[in-house]
C-alpha atoms as a PDB file:
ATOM      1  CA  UNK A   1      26.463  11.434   5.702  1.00  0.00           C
ATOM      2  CA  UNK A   2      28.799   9.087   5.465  1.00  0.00           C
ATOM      3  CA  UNK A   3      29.365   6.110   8.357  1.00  0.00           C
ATOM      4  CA  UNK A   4      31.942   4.052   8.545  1.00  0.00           C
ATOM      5  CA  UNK A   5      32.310   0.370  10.668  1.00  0.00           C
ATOM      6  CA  UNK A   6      34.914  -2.032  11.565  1.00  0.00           C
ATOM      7  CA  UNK A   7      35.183  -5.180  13.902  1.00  0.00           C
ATOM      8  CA  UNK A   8      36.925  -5.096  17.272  1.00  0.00           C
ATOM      9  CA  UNK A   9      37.060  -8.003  20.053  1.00  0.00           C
ATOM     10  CA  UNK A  10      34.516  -9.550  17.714  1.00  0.00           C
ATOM     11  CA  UNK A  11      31.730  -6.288  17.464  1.00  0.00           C
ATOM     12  CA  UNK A  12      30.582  -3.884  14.926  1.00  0.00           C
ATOM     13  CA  UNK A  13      32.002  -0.667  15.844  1.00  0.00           C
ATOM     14  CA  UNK A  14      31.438   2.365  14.265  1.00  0.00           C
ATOM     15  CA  UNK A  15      34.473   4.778  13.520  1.00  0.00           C
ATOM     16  CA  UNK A  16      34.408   8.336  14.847  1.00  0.00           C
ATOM     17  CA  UNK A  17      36.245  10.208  12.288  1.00  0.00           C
ATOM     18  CA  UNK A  18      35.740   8.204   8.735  1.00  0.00           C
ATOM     19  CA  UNK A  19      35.925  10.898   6.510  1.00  0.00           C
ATOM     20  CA  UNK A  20      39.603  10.003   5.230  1.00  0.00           C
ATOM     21  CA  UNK A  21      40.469   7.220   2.876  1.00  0.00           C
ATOM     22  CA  UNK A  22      42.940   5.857   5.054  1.00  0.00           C
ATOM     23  CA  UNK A  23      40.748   5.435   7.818  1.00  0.00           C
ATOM     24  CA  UNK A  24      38.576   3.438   5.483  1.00  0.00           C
ATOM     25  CA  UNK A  25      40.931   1.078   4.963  1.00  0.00           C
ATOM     26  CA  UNK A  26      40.359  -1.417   7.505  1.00  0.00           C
ATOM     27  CA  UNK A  27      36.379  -0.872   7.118  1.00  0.00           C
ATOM     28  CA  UNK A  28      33.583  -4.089   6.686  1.00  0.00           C
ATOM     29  CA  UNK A  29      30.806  -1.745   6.223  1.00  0.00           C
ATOM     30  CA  UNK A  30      30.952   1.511   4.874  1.00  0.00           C
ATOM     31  CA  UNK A  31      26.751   3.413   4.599  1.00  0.00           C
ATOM     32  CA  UNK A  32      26.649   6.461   2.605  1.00  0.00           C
ATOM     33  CA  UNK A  33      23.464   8.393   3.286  1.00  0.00           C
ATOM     34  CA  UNK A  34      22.878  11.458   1.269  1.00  0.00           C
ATOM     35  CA  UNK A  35      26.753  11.722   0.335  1.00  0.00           C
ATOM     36  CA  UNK A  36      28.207  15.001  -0.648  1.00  0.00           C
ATOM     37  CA  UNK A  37      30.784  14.819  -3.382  1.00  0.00           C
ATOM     38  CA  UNK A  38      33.887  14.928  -1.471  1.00  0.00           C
ATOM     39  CA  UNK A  39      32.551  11.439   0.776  1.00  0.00           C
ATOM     40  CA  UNK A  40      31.662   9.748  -2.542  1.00  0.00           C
ATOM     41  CA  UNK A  41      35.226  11.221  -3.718  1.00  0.00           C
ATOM     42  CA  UNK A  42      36.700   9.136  -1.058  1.00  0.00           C
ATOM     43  CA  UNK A  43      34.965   5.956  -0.813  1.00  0.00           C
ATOM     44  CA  UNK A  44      35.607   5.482  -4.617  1.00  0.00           C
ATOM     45  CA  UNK A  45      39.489   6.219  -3.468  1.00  0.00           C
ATOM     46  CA  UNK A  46      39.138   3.511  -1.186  1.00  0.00           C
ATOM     47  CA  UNK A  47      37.654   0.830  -2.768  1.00  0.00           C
ATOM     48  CA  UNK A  48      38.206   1.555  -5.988  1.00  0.00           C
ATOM     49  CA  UNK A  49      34.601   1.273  -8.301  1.00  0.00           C
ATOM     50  CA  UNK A  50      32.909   4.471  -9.082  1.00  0.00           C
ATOM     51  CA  UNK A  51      29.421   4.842  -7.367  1.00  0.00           C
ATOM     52  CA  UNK A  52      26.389   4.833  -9.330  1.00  0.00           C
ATOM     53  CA  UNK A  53      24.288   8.266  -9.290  1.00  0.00           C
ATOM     54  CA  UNK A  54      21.638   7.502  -6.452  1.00  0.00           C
ATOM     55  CA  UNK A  55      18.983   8.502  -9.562  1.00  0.00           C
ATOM     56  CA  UNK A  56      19.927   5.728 -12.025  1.00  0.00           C
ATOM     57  CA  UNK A  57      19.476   2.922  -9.325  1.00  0.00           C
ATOM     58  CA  UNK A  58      15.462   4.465  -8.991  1.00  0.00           C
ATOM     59  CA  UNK A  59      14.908   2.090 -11.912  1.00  0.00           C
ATOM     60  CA  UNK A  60      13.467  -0.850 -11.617  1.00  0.00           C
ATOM     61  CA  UNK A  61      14.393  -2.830 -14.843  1.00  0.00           C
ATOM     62  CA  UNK A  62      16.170  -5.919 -14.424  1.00  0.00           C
ATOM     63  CA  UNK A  63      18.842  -4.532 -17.010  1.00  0.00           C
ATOM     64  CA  UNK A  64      19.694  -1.961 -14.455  1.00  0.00           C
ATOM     65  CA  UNK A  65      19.617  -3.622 -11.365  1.00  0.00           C
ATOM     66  CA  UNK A  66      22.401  -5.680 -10.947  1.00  0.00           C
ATOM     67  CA  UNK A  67      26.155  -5.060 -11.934  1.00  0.00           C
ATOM     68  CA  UNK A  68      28.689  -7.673 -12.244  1.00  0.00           C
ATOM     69  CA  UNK A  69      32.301  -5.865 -11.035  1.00  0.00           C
ATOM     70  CA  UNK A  70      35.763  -7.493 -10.797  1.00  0.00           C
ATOM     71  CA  UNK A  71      36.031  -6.480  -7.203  1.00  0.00           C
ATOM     72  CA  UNK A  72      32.836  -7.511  -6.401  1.00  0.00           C
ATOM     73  CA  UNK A  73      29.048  -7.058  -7.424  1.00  0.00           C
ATOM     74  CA  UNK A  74      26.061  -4.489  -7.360  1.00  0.00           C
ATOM     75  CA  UNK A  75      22.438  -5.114  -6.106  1.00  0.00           C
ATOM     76  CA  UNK A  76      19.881  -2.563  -5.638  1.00  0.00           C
ATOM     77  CA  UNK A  77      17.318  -3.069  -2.875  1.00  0.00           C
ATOM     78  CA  UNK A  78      13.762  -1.302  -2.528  1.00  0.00           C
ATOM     79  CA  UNK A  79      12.505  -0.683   0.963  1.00  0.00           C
ATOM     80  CA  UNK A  80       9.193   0.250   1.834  1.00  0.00           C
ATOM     81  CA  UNK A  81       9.292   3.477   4.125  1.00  0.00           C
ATOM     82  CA  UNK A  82       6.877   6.170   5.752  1.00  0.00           C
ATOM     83  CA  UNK A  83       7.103   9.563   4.905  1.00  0.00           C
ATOM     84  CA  UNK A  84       7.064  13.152   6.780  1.00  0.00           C
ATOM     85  CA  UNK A  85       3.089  12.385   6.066  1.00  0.00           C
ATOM     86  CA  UNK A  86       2.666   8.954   7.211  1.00  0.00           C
ATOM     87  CA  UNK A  87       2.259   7.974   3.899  1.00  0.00           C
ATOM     88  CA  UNK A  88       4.278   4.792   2.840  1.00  0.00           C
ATOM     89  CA  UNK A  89       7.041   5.194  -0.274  1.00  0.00           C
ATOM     90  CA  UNK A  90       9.468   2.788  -1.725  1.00  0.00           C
ATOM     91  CA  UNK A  91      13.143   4.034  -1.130  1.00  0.00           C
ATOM     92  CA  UNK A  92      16.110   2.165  -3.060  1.00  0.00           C
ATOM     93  CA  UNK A  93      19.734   1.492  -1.803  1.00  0.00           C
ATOM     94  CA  UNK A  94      22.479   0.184  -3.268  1.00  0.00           C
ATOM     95  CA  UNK A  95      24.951  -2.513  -2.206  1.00  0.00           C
ATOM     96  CA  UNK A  96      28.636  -2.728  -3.348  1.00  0.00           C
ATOM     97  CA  UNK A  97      30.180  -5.975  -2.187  1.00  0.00           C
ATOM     98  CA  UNK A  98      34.023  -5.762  -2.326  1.00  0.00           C
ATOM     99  CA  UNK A  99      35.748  -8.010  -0.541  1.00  0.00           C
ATOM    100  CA  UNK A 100      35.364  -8.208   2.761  1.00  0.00           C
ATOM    101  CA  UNK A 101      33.693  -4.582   2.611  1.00  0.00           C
ATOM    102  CA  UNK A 102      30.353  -3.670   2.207  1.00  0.00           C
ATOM    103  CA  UNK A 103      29.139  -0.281   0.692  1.00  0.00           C
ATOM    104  CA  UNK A 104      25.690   0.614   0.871  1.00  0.00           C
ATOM    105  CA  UNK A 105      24.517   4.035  -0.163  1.00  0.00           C
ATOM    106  CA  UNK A 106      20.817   5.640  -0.147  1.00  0.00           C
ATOM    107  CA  UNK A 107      18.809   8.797  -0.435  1.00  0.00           C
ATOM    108  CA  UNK A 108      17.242   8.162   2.664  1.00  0.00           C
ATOM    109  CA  UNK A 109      18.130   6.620   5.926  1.00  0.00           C
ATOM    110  CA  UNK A 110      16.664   3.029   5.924  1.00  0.00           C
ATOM    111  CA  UNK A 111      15.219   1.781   9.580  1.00  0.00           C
ATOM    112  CA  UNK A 112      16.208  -1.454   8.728  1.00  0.00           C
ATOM    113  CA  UNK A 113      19.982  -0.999   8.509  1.00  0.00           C
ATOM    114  CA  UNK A 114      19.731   0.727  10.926  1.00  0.00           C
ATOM    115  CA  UNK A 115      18.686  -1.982  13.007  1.00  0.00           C
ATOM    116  CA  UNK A 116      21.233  -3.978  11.338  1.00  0.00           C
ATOM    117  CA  UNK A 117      23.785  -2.203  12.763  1.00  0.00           C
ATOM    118  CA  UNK A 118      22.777  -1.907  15.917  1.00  0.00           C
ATOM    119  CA  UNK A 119      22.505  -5.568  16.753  1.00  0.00           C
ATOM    120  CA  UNK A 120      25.507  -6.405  14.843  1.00  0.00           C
ATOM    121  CA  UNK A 121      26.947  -4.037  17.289  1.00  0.00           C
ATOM    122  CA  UNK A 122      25.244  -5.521  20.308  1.00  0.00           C
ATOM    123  CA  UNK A 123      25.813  -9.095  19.268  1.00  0.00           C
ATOM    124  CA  UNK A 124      29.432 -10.634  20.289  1.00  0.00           C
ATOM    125  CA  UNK A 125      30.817 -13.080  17.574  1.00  0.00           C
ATOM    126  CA  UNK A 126      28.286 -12.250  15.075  1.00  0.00           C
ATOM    127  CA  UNK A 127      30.392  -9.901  12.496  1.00  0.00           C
ATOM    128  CA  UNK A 128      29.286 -11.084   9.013  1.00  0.00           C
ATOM    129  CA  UNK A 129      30.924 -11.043   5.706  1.00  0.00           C
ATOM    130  CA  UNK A 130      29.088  -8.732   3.126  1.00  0.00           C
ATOM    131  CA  UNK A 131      27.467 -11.732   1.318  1.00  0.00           C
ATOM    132  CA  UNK A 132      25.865 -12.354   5.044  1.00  0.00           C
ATOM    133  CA  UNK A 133      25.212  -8.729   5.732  1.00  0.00           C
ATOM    134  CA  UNK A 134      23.067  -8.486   2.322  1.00  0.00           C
ATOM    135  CA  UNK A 135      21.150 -11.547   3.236  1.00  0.00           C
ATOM    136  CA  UNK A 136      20.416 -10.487   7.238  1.00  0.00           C
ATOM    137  CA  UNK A 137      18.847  -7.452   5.692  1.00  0.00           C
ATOM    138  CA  UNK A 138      16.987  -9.614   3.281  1.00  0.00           C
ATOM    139  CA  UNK A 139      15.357 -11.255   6.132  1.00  0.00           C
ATOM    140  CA  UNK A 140      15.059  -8.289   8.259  1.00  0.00           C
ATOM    141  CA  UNK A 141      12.946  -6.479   5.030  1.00  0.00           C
ATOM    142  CA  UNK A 142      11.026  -9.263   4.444  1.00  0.00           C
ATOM    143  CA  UNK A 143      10.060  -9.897   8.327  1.00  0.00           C
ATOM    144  CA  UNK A 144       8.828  -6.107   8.095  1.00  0.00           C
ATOM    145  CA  UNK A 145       7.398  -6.442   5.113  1.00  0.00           C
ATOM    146  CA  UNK A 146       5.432  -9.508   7.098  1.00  0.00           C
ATOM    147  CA  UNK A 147       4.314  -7.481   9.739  1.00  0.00           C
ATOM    148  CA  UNK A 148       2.763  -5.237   7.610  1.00  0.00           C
ATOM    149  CA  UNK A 149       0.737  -7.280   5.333  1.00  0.00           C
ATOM    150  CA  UNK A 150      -0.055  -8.719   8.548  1.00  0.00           C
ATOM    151  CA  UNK A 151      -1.266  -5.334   9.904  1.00  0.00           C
ATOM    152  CA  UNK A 152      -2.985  -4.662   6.695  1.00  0.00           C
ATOM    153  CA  UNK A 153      -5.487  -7.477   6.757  1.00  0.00           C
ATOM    154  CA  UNK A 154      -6.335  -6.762  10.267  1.00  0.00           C
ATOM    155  CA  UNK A 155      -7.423  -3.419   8.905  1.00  0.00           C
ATOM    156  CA  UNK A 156      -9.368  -4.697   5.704  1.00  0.00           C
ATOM    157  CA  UNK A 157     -10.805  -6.884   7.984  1.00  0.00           C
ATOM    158  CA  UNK A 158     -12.095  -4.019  10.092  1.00  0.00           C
ATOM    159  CA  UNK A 159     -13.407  -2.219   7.257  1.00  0.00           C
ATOM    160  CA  UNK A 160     -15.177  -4.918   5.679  1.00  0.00           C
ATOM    161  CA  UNK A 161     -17.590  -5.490   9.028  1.00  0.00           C
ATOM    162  CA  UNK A 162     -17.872  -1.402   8.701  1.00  0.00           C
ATOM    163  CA  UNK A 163     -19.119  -1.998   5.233  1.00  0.00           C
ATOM    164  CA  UNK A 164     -21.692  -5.167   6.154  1.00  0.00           C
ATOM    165  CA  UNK A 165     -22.572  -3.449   8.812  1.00  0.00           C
ATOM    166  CA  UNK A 166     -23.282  -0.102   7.580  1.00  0.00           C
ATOM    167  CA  UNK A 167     -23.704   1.892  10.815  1.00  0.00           C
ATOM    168  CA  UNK A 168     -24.506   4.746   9.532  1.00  0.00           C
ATOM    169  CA  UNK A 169     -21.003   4.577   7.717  1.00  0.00           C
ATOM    170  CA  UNK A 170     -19.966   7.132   5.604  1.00  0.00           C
ATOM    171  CA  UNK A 171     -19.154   4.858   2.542  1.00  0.00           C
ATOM    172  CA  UNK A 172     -16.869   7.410   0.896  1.00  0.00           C
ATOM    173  CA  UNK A 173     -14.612   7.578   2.954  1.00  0.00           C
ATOM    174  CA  UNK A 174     -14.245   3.339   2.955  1.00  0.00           C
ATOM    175  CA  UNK A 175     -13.881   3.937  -0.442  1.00  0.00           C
ATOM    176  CA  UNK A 176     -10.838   6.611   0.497  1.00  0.00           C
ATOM    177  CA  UNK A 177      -9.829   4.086   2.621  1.00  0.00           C
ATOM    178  CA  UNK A 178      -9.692   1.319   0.643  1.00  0.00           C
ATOM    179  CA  UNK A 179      -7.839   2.521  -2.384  1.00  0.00           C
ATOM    180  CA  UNK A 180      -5.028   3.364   0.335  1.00  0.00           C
ATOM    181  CA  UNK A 181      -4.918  -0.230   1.726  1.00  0.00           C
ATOM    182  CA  UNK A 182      -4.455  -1.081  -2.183  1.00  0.00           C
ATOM    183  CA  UNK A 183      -2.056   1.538  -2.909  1.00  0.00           C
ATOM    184  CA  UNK A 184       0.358  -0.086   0.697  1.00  0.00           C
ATOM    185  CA  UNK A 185      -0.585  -3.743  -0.834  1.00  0.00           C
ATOM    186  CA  UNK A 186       0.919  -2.769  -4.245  1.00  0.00           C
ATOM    187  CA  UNK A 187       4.412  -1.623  -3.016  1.00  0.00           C
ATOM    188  CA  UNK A 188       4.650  -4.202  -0.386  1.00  0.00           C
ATOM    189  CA  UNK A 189       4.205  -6.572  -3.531  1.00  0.00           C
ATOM    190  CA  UNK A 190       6.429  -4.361  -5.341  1.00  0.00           C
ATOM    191  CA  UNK A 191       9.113  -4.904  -2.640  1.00  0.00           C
ATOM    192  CA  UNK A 192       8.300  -8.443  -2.033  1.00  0.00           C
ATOM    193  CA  UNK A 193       9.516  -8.909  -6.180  1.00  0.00           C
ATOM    194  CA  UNK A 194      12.152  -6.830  -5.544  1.00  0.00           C
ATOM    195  CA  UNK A 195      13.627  -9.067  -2.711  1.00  0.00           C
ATOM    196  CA  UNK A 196      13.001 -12.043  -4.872  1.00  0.00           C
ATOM    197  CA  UNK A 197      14.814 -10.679  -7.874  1.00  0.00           C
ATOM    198  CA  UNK A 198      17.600  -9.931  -5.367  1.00  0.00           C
ATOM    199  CA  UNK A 199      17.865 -13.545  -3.967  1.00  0.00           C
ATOM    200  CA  UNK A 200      18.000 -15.195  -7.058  1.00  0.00           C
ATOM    201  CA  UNK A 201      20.719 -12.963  -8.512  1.00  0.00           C
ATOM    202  CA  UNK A 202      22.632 -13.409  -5.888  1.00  0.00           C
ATOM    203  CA  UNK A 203      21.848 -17.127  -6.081  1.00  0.00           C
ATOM    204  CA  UNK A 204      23.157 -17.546  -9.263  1.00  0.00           C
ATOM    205  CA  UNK A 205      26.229 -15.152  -9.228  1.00  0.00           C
ATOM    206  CA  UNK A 206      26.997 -14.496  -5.614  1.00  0.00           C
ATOM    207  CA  UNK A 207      29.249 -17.772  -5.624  1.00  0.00           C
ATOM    208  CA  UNK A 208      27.584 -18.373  -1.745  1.00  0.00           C
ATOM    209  CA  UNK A 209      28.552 -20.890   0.734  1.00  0.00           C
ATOM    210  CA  UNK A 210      26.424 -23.680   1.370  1.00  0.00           C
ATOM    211  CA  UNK A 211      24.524 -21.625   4.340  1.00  0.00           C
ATOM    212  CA  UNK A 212      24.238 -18.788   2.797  1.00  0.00           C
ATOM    213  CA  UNK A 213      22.331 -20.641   0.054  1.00  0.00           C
ATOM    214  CA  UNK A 214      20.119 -22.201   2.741  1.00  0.00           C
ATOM    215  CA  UNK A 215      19.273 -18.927   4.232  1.00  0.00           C
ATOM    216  CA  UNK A 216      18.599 -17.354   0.709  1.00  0.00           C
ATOM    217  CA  UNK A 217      16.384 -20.149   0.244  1.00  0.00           C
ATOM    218  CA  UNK A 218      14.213 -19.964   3.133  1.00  0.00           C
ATOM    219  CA  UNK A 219      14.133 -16.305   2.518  1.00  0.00           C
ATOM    220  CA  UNK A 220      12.913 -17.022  -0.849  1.00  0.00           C
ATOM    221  CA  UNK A 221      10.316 -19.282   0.775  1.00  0.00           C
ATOM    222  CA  UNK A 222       8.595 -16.688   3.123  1.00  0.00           C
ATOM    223  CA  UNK A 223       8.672 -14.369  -0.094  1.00  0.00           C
ATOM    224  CA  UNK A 224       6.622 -16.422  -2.179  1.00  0.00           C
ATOM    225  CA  UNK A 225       3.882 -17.756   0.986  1.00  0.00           C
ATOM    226  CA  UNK A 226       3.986 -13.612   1.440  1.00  0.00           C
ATOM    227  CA  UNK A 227       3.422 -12.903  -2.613  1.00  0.00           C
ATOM    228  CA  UNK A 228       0.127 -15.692  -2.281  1.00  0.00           C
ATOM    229  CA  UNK A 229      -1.267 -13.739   0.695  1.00  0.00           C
ATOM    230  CA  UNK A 230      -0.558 -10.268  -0.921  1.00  0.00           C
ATOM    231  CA  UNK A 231      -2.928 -12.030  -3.681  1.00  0.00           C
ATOM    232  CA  UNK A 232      -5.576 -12.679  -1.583  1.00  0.00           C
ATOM    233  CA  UNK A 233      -5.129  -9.006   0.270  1.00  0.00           C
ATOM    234  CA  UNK A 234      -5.369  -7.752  -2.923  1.00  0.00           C
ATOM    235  CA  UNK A 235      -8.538  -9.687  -4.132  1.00  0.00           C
ATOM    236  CA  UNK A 236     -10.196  -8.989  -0.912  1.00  0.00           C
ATOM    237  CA  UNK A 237     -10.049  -5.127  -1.724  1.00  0.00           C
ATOM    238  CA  UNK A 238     -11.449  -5.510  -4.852  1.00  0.00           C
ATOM    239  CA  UNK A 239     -14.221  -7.184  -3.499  1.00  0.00           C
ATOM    240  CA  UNK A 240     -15.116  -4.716  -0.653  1.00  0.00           C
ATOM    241  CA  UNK A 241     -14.560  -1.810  -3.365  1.00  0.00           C
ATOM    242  CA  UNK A 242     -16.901  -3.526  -5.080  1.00  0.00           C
ATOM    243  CA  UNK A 243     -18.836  -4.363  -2.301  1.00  0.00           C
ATOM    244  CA  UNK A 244     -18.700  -0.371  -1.212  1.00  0.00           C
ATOM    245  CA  UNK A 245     -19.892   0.763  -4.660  1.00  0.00           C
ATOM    246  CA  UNK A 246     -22.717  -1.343  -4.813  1.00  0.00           C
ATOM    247  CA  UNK A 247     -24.279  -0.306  -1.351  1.00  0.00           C
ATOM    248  CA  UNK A 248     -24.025   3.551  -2.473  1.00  0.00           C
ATOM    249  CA  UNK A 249     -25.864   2.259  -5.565  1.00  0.00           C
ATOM    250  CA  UNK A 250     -28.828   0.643  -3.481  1.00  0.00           C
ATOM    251  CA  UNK A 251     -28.577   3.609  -1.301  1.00  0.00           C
ATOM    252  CA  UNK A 252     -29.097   5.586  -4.387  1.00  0.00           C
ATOM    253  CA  UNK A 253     -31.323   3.549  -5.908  1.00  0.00           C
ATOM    254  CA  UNK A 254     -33.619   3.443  -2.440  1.00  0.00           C
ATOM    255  CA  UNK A 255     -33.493   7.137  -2.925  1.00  0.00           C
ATOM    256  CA  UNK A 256     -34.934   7.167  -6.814  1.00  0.00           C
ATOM    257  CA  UNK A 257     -37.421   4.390  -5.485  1.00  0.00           C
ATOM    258  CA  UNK A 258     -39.078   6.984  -3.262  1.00  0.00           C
ATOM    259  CA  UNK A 259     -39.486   9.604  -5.793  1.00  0.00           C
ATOM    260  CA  UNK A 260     -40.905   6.906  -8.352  1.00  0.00           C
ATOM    261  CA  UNK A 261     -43.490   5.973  -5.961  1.00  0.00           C
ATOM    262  CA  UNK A 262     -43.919   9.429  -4.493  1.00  0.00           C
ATOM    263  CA  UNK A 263     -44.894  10.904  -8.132  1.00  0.00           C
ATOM    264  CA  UNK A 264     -47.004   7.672  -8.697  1.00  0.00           C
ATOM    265  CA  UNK A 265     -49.199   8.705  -5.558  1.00  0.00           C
ATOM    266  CA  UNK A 266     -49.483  11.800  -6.429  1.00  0.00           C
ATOM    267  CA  UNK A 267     -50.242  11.505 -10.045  1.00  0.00           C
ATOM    268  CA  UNK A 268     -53.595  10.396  -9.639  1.00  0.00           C
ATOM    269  CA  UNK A 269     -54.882  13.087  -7.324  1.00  0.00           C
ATOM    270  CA  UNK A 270     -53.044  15.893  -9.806  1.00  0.00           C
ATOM    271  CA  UNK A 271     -55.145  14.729 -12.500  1.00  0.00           C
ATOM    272  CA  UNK A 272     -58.492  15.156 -10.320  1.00  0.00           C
ATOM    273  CA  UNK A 273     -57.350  18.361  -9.410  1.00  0.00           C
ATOM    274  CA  UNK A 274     -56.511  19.229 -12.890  1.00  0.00           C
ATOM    275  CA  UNK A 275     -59.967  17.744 -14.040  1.00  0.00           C
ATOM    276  CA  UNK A 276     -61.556  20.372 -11.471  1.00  0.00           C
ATOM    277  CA  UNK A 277     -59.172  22.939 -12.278  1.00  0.00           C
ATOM    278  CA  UNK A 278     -60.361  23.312 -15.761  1.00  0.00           C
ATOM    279  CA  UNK A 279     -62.216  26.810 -16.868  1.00  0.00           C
ATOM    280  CA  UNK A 280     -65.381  25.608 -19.053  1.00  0.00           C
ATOM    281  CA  UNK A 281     -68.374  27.152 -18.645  1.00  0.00           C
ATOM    282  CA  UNK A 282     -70.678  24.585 -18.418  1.00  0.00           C
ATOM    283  CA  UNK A 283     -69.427  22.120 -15.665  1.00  0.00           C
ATOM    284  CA  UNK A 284     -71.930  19.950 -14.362  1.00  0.00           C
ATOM    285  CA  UNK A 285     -70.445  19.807 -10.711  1.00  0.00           C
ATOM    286  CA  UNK A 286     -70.053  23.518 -10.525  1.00  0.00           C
ATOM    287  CA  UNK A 287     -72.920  24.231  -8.469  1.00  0.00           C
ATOM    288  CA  UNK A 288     -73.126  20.824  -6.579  1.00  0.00           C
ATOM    289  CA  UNK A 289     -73.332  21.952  -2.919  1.00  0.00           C
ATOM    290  CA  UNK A 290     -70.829  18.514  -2.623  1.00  0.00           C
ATOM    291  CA  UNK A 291     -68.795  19.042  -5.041  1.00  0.00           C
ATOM    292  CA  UNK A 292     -65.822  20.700  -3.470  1.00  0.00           C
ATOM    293  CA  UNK A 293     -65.800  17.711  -0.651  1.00  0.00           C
ATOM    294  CA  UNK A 294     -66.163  15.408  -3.444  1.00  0.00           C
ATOM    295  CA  UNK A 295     -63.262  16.375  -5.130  1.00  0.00           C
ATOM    296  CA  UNK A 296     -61.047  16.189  -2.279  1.00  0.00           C
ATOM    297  CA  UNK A 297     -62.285  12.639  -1.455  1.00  0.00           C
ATOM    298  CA  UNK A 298     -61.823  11.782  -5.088  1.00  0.00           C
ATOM    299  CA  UNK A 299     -57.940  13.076  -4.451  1.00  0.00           C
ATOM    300  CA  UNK A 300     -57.593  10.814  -1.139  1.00  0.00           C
ATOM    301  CA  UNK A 301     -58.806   7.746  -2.581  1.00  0.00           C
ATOM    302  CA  UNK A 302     -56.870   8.150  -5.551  1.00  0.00           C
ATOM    303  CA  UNK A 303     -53.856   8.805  -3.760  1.00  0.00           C
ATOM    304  CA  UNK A 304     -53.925   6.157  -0.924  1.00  0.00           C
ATOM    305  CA  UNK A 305     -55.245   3.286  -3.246  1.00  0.00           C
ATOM    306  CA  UNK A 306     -51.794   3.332  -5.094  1.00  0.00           C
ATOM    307  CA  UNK A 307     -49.864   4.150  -1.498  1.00  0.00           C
ATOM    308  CA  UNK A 308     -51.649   0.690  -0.412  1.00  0.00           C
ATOM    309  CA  UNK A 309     -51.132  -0.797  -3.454  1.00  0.00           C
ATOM    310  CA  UNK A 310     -47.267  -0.658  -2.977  1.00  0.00           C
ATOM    311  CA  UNK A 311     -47.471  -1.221   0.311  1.00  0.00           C
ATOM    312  CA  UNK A 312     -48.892  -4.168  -0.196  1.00  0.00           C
ATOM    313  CA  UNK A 313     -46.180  -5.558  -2.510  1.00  0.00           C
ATOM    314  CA  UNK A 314     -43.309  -4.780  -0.441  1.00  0.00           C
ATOM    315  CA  UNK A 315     -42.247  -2.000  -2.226  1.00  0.00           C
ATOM    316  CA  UNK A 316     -41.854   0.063   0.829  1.00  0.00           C
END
């Protein structure tokens, strides 16, 4: 899909037809999402750099994230996304700055320029250059990417009084639980670097204004206070994984500690009934009229005494 914007009376609007080059001509912002051939075929018309292969700009080396053009430059951006299951995925863009146009192009269609768009579009006198466009977005990724580190300690913080507490808590399922909160903390961090790497390039060949350099730098700012508490997310799961693990090992240990002591009270009383059990013909208590009550005492006392014994001790 290819979508297509230009300014009028100081707005963002979005052209109806954009699928020929000479429409494109007059564009600021040009977002390729999922491109066929022919739109690709007619952006490069326009601005003149062929577009990388959506594929190649999956990598994440710094070799292969940036490219320096004579028109203009190339950043790749990672954004973290949900899926058709709810679960979360990084999705990459890419950003051609040309002038006073802006490509971007993606496998997927990003919420955040999305909302970009829209309150460029809604906004009167706020039509940004590309360089400004790049670095909005920056913000806008890294306020998301805020909210949901910020939702993500509310829920370890949930999960660790359903650990201490242990309310009948199924402790698997924390443990299911908690290697998903890791698995979100991971490519929000991944992200996070991926801004960062972004800023900086852009600090250092971007040739920005003096605010635009001010904005990158506060940006840069929240991303490292964000990178510190994504540290301490991510040390707080290890701990309540750790914390999970070892209650299933007292659990299971409790468990062991009853047979132990269950065999130990019953070991004495097997041997007395073993000692009785035994086929000689000459057994002294054989034909003791007490001798079967005896024996059963014998097996009580020998039982209990150990039962009382632990008991006693705190063992159970």
């Amino acid at each position: 899909m290819l979508k297509a914007f230009v300014v009028e009376n100081n707005r963002l609007i979005r052209l109806d037809a954009p699928a020929a080059p000479e429409a494109l001509v007059d564009a600021v912002w040009i977002d390729l999402i999922k491109p066929t051939p022919e739109e690709i075929g007619v952006v490069e018309q326009v601005i003149g750099i062929e577009l990388p292969n959506i594929r190649e700009t999956e990598e994440i080396e710094a070799t292969s994230h940036y490219e320096v053009y004579p028109q203009g430059l190339q950043v790749n951006c990672s954004f973290l996304l949900h899926d058709e299951g709810r679960n979360f995925v990084i999705a990459n863009a890419v950003f051609l700055f040309t002038g006073h146009c802006l490509v971007s192009l993606s496998a997927h269609a990003i919420p955040s320029l999305q909302f970009l768009q829209r309150r460029e579009a809604n906004t009167l006198g706020r039509v940004p250059d590309p360089l400004s466009t790049i670095l909005a977005l920056q913000e806008i990724k890294i306020e998301h990417l805020a909210d949901m580190a910020e939702e993500a300690y509310l829920a370890i913080d949930r999960i660790s009084r359903r650990i201490f507490n242990r309310d009948d808590e199924v402790l698997e399922e924390i443990i299911g639980f908690l290697s998903r909160q890791d698995d979100l903390n991971g490519k929000i961090r991944l992200c996070l670097m991926d801004g960062q790497r972004d800023l900086n390039f852009l600090l250092r060949r971007g040739r920005l204004t003096h605010d635009h350099i001010q904005s990158a730098n506060d940006t840069l700012e929240d991303i490292r206070t964000l990178l510190s508490h994504n540290a301490f997310l991510s040390e707080r799961i290890d701990f309540l994984l750790d914390a999970a693990l070892g209650f299933i090992n007292i659990e299971q240990n409790k468990i062991i500690k009853i047979f132990s002591i269950a065999a130990v009270v019953f070991m004495p009383p097997t041997v007395v009934a073993s000692i009785y059990g035994m086929n000689f013909h000459w057994f002294p208590e054989l034909s003791w009229q007490w001798g079967y009550p005896f024996s059963l005492l014998l097996m009580v006392i020998s039982g209990v005494t150990p039962y009382l014994y632990f008991k006693r001790k705190g063992w159970l």
